[in-house]
Protein backbone atom coordinates (compact mmCIF):
# COMPACT_ATOMS: atom_id res chain seq x y z
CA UNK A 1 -44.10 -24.16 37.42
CA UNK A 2 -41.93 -21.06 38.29
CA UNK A 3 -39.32 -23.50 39.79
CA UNK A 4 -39.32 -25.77 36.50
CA UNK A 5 -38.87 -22.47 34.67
CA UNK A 6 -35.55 -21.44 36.84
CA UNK A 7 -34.17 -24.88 36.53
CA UNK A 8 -34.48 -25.40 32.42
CA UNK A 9 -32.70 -21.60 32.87
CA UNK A 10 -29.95 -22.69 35.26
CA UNK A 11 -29.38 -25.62 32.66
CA UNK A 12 -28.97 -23.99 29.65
CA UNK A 13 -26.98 -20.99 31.41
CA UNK A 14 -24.84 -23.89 32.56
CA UNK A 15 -24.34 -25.78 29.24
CA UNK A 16 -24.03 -22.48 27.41
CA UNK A 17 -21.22 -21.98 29.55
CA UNK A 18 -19.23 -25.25 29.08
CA UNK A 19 -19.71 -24.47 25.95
CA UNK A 20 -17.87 -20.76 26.09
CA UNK A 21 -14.96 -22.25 28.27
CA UNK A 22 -14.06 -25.48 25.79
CA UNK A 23 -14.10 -22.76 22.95
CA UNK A 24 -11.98 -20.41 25.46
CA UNK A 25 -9.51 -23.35 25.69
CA UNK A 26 -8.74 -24.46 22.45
CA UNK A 27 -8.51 -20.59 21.50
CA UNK A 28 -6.01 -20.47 24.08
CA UNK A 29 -4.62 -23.92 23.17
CA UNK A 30 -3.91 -23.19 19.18
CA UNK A 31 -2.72 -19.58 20.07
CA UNK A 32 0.16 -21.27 22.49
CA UNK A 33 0.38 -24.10 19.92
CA UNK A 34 1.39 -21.42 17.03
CA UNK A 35 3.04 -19.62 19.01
CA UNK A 36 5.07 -22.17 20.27
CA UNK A 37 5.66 -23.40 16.50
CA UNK A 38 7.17 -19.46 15.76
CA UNK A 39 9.46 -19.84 18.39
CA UNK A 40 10.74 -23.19 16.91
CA UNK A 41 10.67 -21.49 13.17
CA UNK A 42 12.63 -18.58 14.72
CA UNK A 43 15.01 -21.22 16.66
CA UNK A 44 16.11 -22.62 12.93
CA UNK A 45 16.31 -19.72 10.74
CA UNK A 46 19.92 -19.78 9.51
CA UNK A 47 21.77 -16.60 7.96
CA UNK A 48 24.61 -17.18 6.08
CA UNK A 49 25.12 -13.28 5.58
CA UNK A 50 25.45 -10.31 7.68
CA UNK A 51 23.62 -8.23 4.88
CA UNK A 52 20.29 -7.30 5.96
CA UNK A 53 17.87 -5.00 4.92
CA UNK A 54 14.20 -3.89 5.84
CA UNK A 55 12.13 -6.36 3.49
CA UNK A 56 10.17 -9.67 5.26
CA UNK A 57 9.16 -12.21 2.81
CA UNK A 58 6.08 -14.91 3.84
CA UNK A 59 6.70 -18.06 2.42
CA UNK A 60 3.49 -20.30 2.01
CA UNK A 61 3.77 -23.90 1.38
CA UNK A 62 0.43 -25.24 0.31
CA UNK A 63 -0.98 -28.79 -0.98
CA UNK A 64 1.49 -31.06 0.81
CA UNK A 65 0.59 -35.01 0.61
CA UNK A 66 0.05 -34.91 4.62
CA UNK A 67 0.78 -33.72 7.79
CA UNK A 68 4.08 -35.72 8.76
CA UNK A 69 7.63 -34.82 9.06
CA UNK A 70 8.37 -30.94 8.10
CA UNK A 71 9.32 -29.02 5.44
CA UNK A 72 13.14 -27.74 5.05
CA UNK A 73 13.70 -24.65 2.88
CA UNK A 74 16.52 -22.48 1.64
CA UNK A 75 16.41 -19.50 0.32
CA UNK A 76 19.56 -18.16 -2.39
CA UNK A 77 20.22 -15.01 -3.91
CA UNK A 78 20.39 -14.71 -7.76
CA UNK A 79 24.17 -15.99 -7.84
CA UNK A 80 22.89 -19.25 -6.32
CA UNK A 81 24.75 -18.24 -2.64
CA UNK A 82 22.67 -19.56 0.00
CA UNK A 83 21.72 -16.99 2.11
CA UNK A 84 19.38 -18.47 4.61
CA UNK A 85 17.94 -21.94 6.00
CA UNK A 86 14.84 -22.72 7.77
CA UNK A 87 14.93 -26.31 9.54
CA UNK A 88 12.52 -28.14 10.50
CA UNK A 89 9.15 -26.02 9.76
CA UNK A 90 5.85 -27.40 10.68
CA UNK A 91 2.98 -28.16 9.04
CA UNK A 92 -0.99 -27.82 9.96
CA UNK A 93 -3.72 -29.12 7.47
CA UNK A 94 -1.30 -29.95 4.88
CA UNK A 95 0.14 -26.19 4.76
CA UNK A 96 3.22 -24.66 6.41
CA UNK A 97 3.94 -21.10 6.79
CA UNK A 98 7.39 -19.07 7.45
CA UNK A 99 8.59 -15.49 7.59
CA UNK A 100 12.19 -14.39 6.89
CA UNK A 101 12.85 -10.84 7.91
CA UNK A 102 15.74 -8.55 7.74
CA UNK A 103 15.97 -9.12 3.58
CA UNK A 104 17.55 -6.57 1.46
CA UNK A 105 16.23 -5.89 -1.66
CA UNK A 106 17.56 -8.02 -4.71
CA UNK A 107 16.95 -11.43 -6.91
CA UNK A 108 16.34 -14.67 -4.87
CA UNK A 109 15.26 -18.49 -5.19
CA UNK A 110 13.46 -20.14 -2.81
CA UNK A 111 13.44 -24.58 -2.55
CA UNK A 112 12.06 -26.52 -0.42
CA UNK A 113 11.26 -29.71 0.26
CA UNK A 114 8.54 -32.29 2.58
CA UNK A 115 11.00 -34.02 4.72
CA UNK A 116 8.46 -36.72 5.74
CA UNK A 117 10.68 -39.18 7.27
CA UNK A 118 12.78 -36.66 9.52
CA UNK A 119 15.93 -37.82 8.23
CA UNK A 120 16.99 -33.87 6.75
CA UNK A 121 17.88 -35.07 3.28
CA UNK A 122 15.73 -35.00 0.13
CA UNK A 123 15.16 -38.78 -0.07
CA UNK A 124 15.87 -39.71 -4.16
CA UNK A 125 14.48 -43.12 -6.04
CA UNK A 126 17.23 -45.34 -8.14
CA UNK A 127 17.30 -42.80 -10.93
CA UNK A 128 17.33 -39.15 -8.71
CA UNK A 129 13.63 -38.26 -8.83
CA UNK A 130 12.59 -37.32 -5.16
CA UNK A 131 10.48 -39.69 -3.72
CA UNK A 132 9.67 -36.37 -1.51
CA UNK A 133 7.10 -33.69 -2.07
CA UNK A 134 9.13 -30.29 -3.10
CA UNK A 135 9.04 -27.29 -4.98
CA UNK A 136 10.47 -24.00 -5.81
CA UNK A 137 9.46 -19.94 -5.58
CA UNK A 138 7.94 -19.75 -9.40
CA UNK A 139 6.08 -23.05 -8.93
CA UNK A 140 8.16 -24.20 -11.96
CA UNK A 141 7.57 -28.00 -12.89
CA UNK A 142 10.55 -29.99 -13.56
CA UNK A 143 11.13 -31.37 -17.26
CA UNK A 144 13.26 -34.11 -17.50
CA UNK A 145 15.26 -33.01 -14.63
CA UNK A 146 14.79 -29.46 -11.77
CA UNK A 147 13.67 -26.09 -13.71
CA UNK A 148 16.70 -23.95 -14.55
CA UNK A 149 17.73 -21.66 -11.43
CA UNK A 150 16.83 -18.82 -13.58
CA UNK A 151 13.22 -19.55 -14.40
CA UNK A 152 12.90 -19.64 -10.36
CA UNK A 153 13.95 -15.75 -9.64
CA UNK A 154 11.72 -13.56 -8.21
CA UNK A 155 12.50 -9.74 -7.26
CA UNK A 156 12.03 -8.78 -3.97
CA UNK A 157 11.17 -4.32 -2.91
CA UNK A 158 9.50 -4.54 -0.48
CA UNK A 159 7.38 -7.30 2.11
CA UNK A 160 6.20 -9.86 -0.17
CA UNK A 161 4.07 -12.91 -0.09
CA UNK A 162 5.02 -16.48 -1.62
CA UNK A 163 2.85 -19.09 -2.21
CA UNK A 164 4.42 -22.29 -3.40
CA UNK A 165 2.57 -25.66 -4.73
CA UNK A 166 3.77 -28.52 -3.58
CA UNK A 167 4.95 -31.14 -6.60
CA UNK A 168 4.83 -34.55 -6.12
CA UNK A 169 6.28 -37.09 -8.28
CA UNK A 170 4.74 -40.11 -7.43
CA UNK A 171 6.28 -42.78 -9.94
């Protein structure tokens, strides 16, 4: 009886631990995954200004129609000068997240787009509505053509978080 005891013990230590080392891995296995991603994110960050400042801003792109291709975003200053590009982010569970650092403080825009067949270009139907998923940093529907660069200014004084919806115009 004592044996049959040690045995159902010696099981279920053993099955508990499988179960502790497949957890263990796929900790391990997201945290090199995302980390991996940053390094990619940080790989495609574009400047296209030697003004920097202290300010980070967290973009969040949420509600995309899937998990394919990536999403390509540009950020602009309030005189519509581009002042940085991010290539090529990815996206997990229909989400995507980024963080630009070294921001001064001032007006910007943030657009982006779901690049879902990898080709880099906002894919447009026969009359110029994107067949694409894509949106802006005031989650500003378009009305009979894109929301005025205006309406899409946001102020930025210190670390800030975005969250943007993607729109899609399925027609």
């Amino acid at each position: 009886m004592i044996k049959q005891i040690d045995k159902k013990n010696r099981l279920s230590l053993s099955k508990k631990l499988k179960i502790r080392i497949k957890f263990l891995l796929i900790v391990l296995s997201a945290n090199f995954y995302f980390a991996y991603s940053q390094e990619i994110i940080e790989e495609n960050i574009i400047y296209f200004t030697d003004d920097r400042g202290p300010f980070s801003l967290e973009i969040e792109v949420i509600e995309l129609k899937n998990n394919e291709g990536f999403l390509m975003i540009g950020l602009f200053d309030k005189d519509k000068n581009k002042i940085a590009a991010i290539k090529k982010v990815p996206i997990f569970n229909r989400k995507s997240k980024v963080k630009i650092d070294s921001l001064s403080s001032g007006q910007y825009v943030v657009r982006f787009w779901h690049d879902i067949n990898r080709n880099e270009e906002l894919d447009l139907n026969f009359f110029g509505i994107p067949k694409e998923g894509f949106g802006n940093s005031n989650n500003i529907p378009p009305k009979f053509g894109p929301p005025k660069f205006e309406d899409m200014i946001f102020d930025i004084e210190k670390n800030i978080h975005l969250k943007m919806i993607t729109q899609n115009l399925n027609l």
